[in-house]
N, C-alpha and C. Protein backbone atom coordinates (compact mmCIF):
# COMPACT_ATOMS: atom_id res chain seq x y z
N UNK A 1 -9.27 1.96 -7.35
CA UNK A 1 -9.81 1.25 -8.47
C UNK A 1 -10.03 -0.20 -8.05
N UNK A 2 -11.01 -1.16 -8.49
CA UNK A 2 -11.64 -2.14 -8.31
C UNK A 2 -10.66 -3.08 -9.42
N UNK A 3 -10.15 -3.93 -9.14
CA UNK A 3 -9.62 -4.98 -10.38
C UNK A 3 -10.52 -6.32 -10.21
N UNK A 4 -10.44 -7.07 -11.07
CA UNK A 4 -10.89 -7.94 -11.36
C UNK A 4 -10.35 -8.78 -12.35
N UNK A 5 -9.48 -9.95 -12.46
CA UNK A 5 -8.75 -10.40 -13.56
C UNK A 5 -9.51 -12.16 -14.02
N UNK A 6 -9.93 -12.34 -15.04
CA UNK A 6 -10.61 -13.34 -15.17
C UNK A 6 -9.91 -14.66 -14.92
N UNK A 7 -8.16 -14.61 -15.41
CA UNK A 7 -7.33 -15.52 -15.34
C UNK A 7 -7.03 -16.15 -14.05
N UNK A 8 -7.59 -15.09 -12.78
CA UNK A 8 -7.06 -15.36 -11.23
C UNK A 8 -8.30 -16.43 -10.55
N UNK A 9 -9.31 -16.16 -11.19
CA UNK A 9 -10.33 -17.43 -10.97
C UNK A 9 -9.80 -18.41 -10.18
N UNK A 10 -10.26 -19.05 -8.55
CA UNK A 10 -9.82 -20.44 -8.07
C UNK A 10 -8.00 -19.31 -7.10
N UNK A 11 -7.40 -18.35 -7.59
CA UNK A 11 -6.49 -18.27 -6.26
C UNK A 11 -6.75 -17.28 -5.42
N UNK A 12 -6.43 -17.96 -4.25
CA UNK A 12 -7.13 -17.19 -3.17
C UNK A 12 -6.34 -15.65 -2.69
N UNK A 13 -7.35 -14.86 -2.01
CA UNK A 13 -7.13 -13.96 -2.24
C UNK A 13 -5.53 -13.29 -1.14
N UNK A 14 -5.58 -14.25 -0.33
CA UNK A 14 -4.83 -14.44 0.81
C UNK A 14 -3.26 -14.26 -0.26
N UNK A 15 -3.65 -15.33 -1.30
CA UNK A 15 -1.88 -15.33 -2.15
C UNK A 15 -1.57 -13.70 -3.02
N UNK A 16 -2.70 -12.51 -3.22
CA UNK A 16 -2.58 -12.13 -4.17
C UNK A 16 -1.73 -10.41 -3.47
N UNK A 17 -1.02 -10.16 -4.78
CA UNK A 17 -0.52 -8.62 -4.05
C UNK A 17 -0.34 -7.98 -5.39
N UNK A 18 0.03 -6.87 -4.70
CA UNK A 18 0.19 -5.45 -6.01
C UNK A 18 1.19 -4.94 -5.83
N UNK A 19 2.25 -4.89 -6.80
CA UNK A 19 3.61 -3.81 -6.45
C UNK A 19 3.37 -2.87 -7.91
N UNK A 20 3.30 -1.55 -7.17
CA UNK A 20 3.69 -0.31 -8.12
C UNK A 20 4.74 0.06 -8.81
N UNK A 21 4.66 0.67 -9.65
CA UNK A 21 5.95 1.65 -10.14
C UNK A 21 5.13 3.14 -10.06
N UNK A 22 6.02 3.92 -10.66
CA UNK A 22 5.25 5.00 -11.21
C UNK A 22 4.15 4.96 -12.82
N UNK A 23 4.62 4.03 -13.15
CA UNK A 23 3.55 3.76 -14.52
C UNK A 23 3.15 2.43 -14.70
N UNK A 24 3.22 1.17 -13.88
CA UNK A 24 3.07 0.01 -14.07
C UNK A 24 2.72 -0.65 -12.75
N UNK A 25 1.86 -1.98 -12.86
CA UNK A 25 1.19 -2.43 -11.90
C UNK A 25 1.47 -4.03 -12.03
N UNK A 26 1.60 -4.50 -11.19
CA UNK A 26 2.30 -6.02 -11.47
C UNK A 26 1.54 -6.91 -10.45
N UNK A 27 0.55 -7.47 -10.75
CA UNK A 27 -0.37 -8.46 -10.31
C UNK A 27 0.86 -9.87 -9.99
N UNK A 28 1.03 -10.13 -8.46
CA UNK A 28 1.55 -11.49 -8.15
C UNK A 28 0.66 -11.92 -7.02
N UNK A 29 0.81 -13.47 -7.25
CA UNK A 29 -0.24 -14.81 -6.65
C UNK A 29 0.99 -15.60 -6.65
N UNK A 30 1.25 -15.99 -5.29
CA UNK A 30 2.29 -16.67 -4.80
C UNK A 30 3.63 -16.50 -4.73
N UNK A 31 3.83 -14.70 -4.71
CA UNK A 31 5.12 -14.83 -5.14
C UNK A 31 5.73 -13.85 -6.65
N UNK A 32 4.77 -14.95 -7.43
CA UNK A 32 5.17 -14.80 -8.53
C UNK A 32 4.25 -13.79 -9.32
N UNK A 33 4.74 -13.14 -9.83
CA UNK A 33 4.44 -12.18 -11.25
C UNK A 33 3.31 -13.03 -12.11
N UNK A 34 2.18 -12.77 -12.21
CA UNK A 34 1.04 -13.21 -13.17
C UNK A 34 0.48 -12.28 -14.55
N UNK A 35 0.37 -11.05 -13.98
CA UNK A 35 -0.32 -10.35 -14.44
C UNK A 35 0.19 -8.36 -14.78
N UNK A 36 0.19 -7.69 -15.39
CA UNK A 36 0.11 -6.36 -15.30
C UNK A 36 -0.22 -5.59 -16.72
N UNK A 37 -0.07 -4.49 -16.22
CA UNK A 37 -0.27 -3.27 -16.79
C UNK A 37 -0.01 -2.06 -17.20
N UNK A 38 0.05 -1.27 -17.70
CA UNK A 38 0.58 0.05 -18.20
C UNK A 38 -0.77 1.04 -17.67
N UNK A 39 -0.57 2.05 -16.71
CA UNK A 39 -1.21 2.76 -16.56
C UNK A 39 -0.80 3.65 -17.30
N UNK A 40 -2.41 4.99 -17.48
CA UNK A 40 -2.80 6.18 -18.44
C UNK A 40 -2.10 7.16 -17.85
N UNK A 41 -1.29 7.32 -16.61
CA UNK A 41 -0.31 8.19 -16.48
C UNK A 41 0.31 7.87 -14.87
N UNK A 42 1.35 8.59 -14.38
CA UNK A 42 1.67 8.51 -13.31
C UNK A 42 0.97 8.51 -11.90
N UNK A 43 1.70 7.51 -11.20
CA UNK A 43 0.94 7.81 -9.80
C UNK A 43 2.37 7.95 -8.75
N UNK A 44 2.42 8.47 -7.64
CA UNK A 44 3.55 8.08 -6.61
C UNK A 44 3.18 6.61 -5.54
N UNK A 45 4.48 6.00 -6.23
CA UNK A 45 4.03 4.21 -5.70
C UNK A 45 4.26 4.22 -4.03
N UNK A 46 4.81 5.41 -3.51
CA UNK A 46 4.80 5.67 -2.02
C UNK A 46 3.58 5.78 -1.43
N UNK A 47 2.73 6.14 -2.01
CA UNK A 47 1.18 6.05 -1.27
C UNK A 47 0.48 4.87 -1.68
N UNK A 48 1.02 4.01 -2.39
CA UNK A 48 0.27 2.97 -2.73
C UNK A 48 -0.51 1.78 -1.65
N UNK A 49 -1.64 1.75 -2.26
CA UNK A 49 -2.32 0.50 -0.85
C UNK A 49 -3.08 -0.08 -1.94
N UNK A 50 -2.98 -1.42 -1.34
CA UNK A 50 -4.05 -2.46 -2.02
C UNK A 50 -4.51 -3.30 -1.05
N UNK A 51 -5.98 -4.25 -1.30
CA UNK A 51 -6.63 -5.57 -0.33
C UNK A 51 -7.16 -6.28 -1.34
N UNK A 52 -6.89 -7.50 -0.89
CA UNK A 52 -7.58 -8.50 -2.11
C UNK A 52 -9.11 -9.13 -0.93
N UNK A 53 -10.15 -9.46 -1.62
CA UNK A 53 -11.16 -10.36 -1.04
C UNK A 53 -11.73 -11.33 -1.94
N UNK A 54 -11.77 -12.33 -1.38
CA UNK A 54 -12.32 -13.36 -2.34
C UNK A 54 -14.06 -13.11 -2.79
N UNK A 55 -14.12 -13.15 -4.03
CA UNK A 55 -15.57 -12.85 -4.34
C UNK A 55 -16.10 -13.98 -4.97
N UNK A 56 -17.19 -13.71 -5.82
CA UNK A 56 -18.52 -14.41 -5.84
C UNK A 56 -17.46 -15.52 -7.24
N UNK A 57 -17.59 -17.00 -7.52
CA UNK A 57 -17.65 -17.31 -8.25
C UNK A 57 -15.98 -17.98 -8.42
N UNK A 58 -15.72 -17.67 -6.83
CA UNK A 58 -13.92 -17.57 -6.91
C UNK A 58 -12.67 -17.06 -7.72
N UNK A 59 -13.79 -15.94 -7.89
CA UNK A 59 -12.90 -14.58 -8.35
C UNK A 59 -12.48 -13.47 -7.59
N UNK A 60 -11.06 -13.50 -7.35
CA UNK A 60 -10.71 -12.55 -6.08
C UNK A 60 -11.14 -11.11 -6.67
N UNK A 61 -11.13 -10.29 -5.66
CA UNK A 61 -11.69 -8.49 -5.99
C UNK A 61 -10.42 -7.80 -5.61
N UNK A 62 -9.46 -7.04 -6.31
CA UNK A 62 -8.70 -6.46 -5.98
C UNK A 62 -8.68 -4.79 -5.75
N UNK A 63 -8.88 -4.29 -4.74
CA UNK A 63 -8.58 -2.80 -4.65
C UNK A 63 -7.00 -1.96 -4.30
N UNK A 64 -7.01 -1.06 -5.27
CA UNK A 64 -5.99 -0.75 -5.30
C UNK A 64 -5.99 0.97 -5.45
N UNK A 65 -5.11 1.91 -4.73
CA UNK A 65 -5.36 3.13 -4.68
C UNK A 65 -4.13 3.69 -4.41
N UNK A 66 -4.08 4.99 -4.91
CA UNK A 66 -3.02 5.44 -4.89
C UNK A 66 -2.94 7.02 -5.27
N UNK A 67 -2.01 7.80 -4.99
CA UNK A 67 -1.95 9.25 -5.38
C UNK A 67 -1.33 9.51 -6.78
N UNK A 68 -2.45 10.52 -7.32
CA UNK A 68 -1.55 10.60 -9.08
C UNK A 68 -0.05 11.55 -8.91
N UNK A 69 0.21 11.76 -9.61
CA UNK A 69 1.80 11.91 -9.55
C UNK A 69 1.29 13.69 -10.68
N UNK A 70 0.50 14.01 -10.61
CA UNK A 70 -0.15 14.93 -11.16
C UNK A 70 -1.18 15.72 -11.19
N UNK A 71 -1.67 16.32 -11.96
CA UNK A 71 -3.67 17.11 -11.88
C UNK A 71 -3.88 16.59 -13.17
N UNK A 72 -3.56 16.37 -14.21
CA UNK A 72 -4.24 15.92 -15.00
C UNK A 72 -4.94 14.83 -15.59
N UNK A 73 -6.27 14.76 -15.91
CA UNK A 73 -6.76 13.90 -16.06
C UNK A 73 -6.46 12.57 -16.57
N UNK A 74 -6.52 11.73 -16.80
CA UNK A 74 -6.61 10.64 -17.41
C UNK A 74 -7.03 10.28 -18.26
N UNK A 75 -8.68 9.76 -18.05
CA UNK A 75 -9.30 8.99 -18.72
C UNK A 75 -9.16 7.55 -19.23
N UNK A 76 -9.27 7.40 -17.78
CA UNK A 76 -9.32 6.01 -17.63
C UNK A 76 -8.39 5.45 -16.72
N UNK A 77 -7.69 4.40 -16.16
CA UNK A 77 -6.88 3.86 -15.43
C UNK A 77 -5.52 3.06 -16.11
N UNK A 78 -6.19 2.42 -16.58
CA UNK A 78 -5.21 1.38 -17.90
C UNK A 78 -5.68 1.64 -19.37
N UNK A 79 -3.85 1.75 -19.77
CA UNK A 79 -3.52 1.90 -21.52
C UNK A 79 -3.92 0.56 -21.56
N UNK A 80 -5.06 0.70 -22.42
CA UNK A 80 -5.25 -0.82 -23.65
C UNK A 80 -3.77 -0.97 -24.42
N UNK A 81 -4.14 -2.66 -24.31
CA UNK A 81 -2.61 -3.01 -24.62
C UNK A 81 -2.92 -4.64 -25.40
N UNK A 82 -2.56 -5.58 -26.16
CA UNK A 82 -2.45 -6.52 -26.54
C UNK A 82 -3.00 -7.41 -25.22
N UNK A 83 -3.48 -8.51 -25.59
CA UNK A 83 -3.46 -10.04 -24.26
C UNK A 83 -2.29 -10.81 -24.88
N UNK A 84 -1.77 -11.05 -23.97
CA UNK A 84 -0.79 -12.42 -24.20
C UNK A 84 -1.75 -13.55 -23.78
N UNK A 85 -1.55 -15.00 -24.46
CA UNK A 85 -2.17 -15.64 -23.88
C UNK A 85 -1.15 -17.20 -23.61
């Protein structure tokens, strides 16, 4: 899956990483915890891989992939959830 977070605008892609769970995704830039999510169902965080590249507008591009923890579908990647702001 392709991420894209509007808030990461301006940090480079060099600072950015992804740590898994089995149902949650935790966007950190420097270290620190910025960003995450509740995924639409399980994945195994043992196959997990991600690369960040800096894109157009200095918005980093995050790819991130991984094996589902299942066969059943989804629909979709991420549970809609509230913004904190």
């Amino acid at each position: 899956v392709t991420l894209t977070v509007p808030g990461l605008r301006g940090q480079p892609a060099a600072s950015l990483s992804i740590e898994a769970t089995a149902t949650t995704l935790t966007l950190t830039a420097w270290g620190r915890a910025i960003w995450s999510c509740v995924l639409r169902g399980a994945i195994d965080p043992n196959t997990a891989s991600m690369s960040a590249e800096d894109g157009v507008a200095m918005l980093p591009i995050l790819k991130f992939s991984a094996r589902k923890a299942g066969a059943r579908r989804w629909g979709g990647f991420i549970k809609p959830i509230g913004e904190d702001s």
